[in-house]
PDB file of N, CA and C in Angstrom:
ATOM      1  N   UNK A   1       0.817  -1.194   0.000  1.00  0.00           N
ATOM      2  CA  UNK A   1       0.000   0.000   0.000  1.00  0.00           C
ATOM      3  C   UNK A   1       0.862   1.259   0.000  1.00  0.00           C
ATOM      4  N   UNK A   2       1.788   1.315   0.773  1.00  0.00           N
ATOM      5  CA  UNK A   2       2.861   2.210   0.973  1.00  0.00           C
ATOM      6  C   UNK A   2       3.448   2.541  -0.714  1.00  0.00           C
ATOM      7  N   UNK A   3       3.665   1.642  -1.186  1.00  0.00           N
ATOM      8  CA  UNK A   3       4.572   1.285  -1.857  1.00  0.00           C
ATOM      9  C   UNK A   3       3.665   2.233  -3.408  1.00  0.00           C
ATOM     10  N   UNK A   4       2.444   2.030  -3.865  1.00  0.00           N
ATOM     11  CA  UNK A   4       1.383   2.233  -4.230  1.00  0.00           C
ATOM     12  C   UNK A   4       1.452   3.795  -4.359  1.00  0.00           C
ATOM     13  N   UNK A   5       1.747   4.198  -2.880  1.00  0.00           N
ATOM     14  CA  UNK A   5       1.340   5.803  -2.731  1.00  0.00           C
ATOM     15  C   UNK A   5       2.635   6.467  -3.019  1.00  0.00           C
ATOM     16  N   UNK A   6       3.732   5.824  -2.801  1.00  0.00           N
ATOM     17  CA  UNK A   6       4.757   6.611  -3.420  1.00  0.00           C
ATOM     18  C   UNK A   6       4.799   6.622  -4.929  1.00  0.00           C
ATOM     19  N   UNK A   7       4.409   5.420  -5.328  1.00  0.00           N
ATOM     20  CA  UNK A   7       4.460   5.286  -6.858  1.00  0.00           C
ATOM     21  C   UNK A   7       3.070   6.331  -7.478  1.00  0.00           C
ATOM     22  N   UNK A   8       2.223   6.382  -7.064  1.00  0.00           N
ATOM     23  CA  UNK A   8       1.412   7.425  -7.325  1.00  0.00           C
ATOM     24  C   UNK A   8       1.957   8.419  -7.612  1.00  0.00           C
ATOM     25  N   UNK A   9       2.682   9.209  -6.034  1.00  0.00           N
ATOM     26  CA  UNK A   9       3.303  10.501  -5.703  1.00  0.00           C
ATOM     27  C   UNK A   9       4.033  10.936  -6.882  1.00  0.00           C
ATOM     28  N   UNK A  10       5.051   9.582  -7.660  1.00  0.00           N
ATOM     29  CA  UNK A  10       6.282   9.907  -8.031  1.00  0.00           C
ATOM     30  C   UNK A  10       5.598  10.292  -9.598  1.00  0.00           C
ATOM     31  N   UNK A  11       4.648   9.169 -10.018  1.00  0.00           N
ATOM     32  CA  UNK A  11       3.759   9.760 -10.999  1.00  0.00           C
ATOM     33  C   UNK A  11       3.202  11.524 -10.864  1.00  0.00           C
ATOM     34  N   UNK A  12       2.956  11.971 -10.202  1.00  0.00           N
ATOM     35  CA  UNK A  12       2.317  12.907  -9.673  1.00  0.00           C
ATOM     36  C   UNK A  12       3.264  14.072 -10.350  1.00  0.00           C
ATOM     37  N   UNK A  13       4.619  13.956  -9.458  1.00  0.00           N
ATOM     38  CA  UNK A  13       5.633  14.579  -9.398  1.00  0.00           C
ATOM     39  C   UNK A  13       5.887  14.913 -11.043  1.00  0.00           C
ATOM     40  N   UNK A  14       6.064  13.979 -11.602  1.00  0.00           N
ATOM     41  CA  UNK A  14       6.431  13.458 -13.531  1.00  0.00           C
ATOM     42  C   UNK A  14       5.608  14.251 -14.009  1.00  0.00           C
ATOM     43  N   UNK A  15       4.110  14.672 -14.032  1.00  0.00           N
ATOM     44  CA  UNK A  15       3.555  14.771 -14.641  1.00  0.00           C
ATOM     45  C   UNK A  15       3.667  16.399 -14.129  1.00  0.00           C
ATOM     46  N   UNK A  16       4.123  16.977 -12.824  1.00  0.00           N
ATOM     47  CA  UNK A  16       4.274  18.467 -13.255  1.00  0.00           C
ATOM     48  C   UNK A  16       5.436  18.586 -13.598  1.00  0.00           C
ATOM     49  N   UNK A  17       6.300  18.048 -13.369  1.00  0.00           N
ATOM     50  CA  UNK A  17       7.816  18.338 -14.741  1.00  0.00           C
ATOM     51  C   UNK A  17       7.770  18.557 -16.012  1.00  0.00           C
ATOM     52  N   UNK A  18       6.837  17.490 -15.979  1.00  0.00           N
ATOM     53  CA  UNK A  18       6.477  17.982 -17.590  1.00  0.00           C
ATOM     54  C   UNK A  18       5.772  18.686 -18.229  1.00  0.00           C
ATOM     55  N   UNK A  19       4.635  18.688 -17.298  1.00  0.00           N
ATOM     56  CA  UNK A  19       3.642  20.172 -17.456  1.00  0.00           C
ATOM     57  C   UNK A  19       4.627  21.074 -17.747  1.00  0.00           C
ATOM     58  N   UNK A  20       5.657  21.488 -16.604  1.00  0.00           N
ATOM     59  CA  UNK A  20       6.439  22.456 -16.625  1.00  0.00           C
ATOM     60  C   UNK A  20       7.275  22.641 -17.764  1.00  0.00           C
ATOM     61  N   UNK A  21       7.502  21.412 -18.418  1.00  0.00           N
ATOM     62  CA  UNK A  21       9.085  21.840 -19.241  1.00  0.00           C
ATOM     63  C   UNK A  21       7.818  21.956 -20.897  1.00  0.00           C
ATOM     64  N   UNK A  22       6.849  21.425 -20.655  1.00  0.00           N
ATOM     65  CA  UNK A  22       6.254  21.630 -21.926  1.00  0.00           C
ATOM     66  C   UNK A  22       5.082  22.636 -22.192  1.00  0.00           C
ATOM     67  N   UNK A  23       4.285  23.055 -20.761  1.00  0.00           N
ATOM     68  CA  UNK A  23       3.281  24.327 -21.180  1.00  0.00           C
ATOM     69  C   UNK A  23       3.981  25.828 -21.256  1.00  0.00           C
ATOM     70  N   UNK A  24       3.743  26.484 -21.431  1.00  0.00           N
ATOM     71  CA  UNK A  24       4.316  27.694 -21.806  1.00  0.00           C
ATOM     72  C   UNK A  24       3.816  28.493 -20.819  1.00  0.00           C
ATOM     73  N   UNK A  25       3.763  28.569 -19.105  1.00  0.00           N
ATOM     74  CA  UNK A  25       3.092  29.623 -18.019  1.00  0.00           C
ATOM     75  C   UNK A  25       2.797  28.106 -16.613  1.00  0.00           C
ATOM     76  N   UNK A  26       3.816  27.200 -16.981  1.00  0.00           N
ATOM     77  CA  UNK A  26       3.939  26.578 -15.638  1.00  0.00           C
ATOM     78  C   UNK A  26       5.543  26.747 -15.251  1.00  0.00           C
ATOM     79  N   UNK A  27       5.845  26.763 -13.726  1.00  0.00           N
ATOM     80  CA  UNK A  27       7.214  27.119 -13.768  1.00  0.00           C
ATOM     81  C   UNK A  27       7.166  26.552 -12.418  1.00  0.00           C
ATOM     82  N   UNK A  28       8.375  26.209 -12.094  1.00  0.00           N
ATOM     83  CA  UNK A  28       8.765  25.772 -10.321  1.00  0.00           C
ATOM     84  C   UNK A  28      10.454  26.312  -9.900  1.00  0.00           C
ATOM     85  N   UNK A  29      10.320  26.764  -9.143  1.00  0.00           N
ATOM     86  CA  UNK A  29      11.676  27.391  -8.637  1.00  0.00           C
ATOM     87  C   UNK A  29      12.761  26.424  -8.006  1.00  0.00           C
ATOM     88  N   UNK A  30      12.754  24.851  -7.594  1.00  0.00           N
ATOM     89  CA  UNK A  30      13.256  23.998  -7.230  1.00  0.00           C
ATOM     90  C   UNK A  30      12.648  22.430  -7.404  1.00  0.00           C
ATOM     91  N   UNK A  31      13.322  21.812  -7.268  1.00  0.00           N
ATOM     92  CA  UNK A  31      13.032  20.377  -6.703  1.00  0.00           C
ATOM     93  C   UNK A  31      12.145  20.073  -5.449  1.00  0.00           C
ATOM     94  N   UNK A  32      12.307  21.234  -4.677  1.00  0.00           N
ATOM     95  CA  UNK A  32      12.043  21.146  -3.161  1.00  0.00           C
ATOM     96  C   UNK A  32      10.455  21.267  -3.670  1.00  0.00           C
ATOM     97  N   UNK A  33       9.971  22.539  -4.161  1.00  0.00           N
ATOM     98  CA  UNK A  33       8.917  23.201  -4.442  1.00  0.00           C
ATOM     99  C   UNK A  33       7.944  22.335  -5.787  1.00  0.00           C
ATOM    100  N   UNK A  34       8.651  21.215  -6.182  1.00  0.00           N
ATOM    101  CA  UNK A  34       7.914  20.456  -7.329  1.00  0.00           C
ATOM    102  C   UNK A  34       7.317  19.112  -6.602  1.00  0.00           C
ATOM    103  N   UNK A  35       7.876  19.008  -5.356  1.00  0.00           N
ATOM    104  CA  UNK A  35       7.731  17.791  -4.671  1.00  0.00           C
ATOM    105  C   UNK A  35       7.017  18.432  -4.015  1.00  0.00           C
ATOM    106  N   UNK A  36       6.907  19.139  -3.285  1.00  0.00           N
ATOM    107  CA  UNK A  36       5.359  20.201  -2.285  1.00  0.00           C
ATOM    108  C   UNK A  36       4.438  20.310  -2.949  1.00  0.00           C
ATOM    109  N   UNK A  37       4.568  20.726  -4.407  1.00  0.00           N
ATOM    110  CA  UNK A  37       3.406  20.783  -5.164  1.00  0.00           C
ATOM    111  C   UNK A  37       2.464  19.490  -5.976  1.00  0.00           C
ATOM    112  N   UNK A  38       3.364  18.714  -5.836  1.00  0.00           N
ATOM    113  CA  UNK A  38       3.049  17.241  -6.347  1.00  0.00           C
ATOM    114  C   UNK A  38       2.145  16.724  -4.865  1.00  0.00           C
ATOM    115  N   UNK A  39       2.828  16.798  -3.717  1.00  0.00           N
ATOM    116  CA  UNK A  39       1.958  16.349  -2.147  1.00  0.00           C
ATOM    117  C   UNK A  39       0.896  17.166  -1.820  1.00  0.00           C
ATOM    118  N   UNK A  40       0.880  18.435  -2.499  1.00  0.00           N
ATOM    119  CA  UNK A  40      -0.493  19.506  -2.404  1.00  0.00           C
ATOM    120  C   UNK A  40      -1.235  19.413  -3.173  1.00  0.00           C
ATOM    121  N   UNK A  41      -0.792  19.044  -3.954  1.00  0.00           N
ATOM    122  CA  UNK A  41      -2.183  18.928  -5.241  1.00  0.00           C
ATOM    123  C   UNK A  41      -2.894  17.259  -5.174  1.00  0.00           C
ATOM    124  N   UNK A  42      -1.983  16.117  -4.676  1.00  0.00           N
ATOM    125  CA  UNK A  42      -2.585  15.592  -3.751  1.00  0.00           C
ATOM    126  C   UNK A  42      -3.887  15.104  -2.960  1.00  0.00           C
ATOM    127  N   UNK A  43      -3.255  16.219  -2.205  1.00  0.00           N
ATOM    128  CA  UNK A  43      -3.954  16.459  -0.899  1.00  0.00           C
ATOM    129  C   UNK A  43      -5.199  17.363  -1.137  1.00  0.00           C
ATOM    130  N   UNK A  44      -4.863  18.115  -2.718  1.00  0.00           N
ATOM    131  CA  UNK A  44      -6.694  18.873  -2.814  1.00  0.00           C
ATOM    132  C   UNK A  44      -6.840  18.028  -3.711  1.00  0.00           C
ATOM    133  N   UNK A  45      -6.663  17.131  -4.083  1.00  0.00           N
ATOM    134  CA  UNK A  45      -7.116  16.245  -4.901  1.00  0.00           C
ATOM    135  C   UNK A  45      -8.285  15.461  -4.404  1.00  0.00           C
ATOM    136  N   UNK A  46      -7.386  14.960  -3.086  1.00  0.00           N
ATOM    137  CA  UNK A  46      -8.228  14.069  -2.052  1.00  0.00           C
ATOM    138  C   UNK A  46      -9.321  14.739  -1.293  1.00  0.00           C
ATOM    139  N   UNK A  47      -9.357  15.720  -0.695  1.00  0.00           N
ATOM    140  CA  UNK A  47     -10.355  16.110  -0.289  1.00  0.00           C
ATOM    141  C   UNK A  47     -10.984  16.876  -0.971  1.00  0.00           C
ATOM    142  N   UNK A  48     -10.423  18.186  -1.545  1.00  0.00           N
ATOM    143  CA  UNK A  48     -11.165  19.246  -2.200  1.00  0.00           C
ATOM    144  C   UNK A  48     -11.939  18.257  -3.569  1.00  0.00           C
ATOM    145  N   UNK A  49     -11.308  18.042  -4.159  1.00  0.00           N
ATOM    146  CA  UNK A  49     -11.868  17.662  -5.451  1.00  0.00           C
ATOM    147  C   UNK A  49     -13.554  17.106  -5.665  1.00  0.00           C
ATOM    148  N   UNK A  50     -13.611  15.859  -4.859  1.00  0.00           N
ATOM    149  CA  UNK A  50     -14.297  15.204  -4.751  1.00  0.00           C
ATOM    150  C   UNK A  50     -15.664  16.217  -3.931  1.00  0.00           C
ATOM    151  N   UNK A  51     -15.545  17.331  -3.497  1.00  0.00           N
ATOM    152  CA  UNK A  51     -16.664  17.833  -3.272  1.00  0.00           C
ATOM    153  C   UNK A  51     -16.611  18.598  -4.205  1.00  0.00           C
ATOM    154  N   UNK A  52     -16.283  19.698  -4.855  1.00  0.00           N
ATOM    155  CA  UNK A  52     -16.166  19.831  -6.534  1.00  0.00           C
ATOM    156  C   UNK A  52     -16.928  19.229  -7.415  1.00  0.00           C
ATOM    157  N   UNK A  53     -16.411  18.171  -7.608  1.00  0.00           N
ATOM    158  CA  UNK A  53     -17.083  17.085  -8.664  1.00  0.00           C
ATOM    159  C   UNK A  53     -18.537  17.002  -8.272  1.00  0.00           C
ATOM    160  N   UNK A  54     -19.016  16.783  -7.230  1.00  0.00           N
ATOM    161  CA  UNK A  54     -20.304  16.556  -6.448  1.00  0.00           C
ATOM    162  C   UNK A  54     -21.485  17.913  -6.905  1.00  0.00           C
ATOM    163  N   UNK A  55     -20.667  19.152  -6.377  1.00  0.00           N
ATOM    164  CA  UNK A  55     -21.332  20.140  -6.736  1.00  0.00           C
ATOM    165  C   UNK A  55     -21.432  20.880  -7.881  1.00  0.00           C
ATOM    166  N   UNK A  56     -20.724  20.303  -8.923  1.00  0.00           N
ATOM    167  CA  UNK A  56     -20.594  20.774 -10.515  1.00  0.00           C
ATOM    168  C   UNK A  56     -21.316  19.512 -11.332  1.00  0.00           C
ATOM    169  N   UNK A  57     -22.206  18.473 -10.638  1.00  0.00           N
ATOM    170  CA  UNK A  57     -22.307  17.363 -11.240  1.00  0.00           C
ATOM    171  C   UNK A  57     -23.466  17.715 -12.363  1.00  0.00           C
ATOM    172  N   UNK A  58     -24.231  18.933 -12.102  1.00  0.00           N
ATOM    173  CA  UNK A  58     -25.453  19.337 -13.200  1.00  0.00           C
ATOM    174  C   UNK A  58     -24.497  19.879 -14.587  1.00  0.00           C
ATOM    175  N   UNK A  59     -23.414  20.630 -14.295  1.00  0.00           N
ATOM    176  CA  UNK A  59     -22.479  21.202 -15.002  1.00  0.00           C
ATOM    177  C   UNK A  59     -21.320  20.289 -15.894  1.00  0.00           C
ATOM    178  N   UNK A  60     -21.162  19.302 -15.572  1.00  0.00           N
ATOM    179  CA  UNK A  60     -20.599  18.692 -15.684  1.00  0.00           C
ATOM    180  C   UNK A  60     -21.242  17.293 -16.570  1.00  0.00           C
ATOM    181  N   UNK A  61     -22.531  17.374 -16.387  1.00  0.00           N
ATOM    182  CA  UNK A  61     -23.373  16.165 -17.285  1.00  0.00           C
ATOM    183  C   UNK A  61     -23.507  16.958 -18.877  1.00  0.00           C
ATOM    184  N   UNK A  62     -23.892  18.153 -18.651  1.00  0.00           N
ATOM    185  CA  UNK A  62     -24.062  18.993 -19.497  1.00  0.00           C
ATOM    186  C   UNK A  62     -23.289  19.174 -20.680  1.00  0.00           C
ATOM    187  N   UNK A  63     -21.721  19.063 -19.832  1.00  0.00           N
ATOM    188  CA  UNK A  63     -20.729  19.121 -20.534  1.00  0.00           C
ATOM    189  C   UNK A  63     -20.297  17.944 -21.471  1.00  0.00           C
ATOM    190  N   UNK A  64     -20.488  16.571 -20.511  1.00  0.00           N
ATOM    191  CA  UNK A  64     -20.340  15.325 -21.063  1.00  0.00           C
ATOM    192  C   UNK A  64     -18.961  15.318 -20.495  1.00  0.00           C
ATOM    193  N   UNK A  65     -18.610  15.843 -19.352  1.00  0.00           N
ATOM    194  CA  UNK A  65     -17.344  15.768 -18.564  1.00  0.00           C
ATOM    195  C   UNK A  65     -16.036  16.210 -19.032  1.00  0.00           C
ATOM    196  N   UNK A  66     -16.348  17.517 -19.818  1.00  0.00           N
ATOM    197  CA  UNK A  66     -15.263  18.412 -19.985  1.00  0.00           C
ATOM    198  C   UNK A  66     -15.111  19.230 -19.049  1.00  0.00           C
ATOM    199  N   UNK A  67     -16.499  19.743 -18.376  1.00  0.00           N
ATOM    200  CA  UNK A  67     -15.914  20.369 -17.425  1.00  0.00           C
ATOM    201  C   UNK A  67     -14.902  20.325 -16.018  1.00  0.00           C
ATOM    202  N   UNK A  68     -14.682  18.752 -16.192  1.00  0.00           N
ATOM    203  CA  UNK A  68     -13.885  17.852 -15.523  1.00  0.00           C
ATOM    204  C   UNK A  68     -12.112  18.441 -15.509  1.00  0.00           C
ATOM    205  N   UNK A  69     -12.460  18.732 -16.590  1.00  0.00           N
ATOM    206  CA  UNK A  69     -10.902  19.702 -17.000  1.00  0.00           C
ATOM    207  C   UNK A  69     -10.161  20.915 -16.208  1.00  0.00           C
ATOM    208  N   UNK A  70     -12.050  21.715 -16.144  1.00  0.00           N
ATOM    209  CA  UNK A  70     -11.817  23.212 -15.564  1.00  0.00           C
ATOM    210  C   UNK A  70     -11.524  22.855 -13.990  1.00  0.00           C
ATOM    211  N   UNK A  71     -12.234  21.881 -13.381  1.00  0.00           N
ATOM    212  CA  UNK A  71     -11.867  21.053 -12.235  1.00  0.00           C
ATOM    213  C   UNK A  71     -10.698  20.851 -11.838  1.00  0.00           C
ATOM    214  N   UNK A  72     -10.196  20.169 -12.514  1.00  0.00           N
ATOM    215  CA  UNK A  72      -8.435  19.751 -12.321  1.00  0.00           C
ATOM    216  C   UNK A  72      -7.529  20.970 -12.940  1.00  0.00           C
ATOM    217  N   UNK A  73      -7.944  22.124 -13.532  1.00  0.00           N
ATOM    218  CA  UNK A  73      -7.253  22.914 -13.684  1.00  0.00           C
ATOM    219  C   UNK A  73      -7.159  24.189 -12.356  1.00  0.00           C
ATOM    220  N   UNK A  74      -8.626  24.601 -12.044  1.00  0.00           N
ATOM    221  CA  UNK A  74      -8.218  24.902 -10.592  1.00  0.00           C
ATOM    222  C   UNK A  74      -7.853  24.424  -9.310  1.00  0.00           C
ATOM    223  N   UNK A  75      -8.119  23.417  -9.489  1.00  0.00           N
ATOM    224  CA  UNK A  75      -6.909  22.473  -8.426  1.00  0.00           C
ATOM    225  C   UNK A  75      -5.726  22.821  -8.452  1.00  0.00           C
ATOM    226  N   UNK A  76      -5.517  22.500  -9.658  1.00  0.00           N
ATOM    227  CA  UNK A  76      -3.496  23.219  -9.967  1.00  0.00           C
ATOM    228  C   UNK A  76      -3.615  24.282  -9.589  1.00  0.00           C
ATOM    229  N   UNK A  77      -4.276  24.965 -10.179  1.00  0.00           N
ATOM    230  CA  UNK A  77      -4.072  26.695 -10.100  1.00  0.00           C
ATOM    231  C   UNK A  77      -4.451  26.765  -8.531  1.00  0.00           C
ATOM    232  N   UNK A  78      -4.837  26.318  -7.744  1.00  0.00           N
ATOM    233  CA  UNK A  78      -4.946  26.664  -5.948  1.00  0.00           C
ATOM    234  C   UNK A  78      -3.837  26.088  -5.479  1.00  0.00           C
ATOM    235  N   UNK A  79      -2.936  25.213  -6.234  1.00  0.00           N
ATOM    236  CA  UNK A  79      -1.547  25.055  -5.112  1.00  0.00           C
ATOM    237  C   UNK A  79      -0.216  25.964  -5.120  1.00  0.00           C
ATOM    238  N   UNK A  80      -0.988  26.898  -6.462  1.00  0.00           N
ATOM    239  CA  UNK A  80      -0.205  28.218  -6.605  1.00  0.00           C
ATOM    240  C   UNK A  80      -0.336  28.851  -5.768  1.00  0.00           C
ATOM    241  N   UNK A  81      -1.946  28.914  -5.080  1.00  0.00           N
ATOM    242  CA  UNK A  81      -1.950  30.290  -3.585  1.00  0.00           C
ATOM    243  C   UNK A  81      -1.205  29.626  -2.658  1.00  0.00           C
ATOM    244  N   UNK A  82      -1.282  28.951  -2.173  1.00  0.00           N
ATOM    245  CA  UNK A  82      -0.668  28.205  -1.101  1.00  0.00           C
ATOM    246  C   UNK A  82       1.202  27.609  -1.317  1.00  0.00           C
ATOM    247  N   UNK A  83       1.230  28.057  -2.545  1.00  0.00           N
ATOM    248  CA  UNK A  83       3.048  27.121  -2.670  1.00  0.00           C
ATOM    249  C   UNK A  83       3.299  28.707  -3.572  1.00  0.00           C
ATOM    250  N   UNK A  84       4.481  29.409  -3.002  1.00  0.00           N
ATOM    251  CA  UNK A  84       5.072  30.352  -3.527  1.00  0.00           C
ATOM    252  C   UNK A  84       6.287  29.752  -4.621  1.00  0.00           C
ATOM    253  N   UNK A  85       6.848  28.421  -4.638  1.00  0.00           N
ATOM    254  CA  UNK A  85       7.757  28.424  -5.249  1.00  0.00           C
ATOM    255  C   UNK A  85       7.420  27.306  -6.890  1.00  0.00           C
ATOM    256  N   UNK A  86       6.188  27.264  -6.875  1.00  0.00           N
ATOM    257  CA  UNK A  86       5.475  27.021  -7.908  1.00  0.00           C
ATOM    258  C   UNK A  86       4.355  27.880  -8.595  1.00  0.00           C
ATOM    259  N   UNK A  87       4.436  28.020  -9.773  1.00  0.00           N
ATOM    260  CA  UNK A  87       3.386  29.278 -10.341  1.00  0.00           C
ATOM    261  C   UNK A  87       2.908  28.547 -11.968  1.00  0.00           C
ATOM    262  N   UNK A  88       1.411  28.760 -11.624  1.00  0.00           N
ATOM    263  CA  UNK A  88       0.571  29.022 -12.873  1.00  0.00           C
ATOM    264  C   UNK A  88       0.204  30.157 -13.640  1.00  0.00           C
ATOM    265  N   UNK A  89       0.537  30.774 -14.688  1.00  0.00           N
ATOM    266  CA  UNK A  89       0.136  31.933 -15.164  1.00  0.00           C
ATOM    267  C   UNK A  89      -1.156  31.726 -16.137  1.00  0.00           C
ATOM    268  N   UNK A  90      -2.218  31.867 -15.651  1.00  0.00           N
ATOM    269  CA  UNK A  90      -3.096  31.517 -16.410  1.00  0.00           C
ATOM    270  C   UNK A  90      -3.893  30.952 -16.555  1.00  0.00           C
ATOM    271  N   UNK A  91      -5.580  30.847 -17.229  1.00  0.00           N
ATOM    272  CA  UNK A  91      -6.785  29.969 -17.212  1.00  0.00           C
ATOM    273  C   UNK A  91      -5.504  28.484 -18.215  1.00  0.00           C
ATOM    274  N   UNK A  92      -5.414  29.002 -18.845  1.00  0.00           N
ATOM    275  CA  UNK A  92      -5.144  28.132 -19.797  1.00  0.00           C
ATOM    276  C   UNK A  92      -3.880  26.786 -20.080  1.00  0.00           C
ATOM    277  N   UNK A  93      -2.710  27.631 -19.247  1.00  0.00           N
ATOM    278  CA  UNK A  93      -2.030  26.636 -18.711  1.00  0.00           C
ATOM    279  C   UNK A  93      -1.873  25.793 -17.967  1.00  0.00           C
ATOM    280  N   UNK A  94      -3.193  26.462 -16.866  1.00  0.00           N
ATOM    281  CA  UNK A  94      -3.613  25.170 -15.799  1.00  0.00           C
ATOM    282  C   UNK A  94      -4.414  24.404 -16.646  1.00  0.00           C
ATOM    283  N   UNK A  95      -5.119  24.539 -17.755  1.00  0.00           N
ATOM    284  CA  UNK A  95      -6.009  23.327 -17.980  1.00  0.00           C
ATOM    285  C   UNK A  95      -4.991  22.799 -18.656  1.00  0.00           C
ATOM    286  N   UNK A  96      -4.173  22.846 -19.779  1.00  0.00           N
ATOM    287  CA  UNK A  96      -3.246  22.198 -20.094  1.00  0.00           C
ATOM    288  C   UNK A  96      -2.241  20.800 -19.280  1.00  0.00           C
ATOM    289  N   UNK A  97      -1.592  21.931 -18.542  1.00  0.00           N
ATOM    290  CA  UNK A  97      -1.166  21.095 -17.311  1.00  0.00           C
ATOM    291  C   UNK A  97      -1.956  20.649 -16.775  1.00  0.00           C
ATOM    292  N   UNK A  98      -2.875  20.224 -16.358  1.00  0.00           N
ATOM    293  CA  UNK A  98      -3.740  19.425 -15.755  1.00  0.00           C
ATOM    294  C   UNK A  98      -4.078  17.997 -16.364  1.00  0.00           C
ATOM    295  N   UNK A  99      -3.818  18.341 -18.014  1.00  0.00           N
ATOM    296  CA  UNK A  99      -4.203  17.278 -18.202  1.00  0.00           C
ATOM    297  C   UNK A  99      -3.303  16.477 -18.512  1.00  0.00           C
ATOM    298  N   UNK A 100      -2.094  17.318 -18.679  1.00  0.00           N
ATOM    299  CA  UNK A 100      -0.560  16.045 -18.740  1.00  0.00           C
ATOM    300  C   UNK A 100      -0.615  15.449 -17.378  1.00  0.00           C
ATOM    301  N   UNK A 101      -0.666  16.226 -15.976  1.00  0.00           N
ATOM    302  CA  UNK A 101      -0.777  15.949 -15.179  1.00  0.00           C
ATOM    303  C   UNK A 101      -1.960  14.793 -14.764  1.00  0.00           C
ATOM    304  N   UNK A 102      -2.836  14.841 -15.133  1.00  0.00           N
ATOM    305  CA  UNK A 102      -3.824  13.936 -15.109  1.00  0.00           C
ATOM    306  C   UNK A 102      -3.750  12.219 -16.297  1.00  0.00           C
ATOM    307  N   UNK A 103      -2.889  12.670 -17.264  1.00  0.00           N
ATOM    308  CA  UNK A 103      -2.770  11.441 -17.852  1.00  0.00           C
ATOM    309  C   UNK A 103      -1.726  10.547 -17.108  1.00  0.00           C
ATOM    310  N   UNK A 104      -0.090  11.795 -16.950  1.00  0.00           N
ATOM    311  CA  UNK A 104       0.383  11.183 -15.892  1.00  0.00           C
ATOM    312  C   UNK A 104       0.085   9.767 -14.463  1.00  0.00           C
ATOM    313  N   UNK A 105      -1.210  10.808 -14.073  1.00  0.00           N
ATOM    314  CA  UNK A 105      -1.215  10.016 -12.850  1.00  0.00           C
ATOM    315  C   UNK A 105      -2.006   8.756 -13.172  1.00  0.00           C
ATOM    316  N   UNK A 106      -2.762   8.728 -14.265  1.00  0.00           N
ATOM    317  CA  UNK A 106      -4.004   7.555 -14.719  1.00  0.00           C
ATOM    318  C   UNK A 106      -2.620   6.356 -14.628  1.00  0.00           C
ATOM    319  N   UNK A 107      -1.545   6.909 -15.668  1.00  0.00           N
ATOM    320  CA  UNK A 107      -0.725   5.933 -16.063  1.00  0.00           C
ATOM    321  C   UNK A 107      -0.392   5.305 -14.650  1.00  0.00           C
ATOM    322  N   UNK A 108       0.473   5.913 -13.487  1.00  0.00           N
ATOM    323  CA  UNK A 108       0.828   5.477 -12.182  1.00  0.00           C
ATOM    324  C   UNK A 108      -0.637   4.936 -11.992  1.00  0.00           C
ATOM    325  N   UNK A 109      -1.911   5.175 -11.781  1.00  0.00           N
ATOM    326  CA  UNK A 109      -2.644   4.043 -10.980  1.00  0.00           C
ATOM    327  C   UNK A 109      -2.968   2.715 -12.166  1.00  0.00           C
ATOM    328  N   UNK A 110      -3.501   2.872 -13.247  1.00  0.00           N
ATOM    329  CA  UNK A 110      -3.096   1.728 -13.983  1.00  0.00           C
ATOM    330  C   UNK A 110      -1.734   0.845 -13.403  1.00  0.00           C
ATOM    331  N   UNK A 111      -0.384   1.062 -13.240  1.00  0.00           N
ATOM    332  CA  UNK A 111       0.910   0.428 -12.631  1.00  0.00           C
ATOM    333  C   UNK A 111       0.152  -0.125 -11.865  1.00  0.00           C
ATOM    334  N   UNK A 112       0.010   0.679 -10.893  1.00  0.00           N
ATOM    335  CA  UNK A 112      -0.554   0.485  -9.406  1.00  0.00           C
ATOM    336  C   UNK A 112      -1.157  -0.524  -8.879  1.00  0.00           C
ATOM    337  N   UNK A 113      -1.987  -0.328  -9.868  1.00  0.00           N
ATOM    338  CA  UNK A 113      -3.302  -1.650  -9.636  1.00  0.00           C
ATOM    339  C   UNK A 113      -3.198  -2.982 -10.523  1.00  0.00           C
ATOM    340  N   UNK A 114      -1.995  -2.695 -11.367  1.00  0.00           N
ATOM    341  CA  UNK A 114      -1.711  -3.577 -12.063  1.00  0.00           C
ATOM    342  C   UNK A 114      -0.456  -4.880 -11.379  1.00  0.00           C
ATOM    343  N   UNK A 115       0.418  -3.848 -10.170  1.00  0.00           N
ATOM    344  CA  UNK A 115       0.762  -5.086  -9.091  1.00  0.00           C
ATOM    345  C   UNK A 115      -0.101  -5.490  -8.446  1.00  0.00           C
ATOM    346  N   UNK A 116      -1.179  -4.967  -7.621  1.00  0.00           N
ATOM    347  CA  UNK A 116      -2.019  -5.840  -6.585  1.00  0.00           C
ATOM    348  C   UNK A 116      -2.387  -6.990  -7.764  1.00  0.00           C
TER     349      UNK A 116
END
């Protein structure tokens, strides 16, 4: 299980590197600050999100679950208020990044669940 959540994490981590080195308005000032932002986004993943999803669910049928996007893009974009040494500039690069970030992590839980 342990084992699971780091491999998640490390997925996590991958997928804003690359956000970073490939959207044009994601940026991180260290290693230190890409690994905080990988455990914060996380952590609103886990709680915030899932009430999100709940309360956008009329919005979100509507859409046929694109708006699923704008979702995971302010997620990113809120670990910018809270993490100074990571920055989003923009509606648009968070949805971007979000979704490298989000294919990223599919790939780590596919792994994941593919040892149990």
């Amino acid at each position: 299980m342990l084992r699971g959540l780091i491999l998640r994490f490390l997925f996590g981590v991958a997928g804003l590197w690359i956000a970073a080195h490939l959207v044009h308005g994601i940026s991180y000032g260290s290693l230190a600050s890409l690994l905080a932002a990988a455990l914060l986004l996380g952590v609103i993943n886990a709680v915030l999100r899932p009430i999100l999803v709940i309360l956008t669910l009329p919005l979100t049928l509507i859409t046929f679950g694109l708006f699923l996007l704008v979702i995971n893009a302010l997620t990113l974009k809120l670990v910018t208020l809270f993490l100074h040494g990571f920055h989003v500039r923009g509606f648009w690069p968070a949805v971007f990044g979000a979704l490298i970030v989000s294919v990223c992590s599919w790939i780590g839980q596919v792994l994941v669940e593919k040892r149990r």
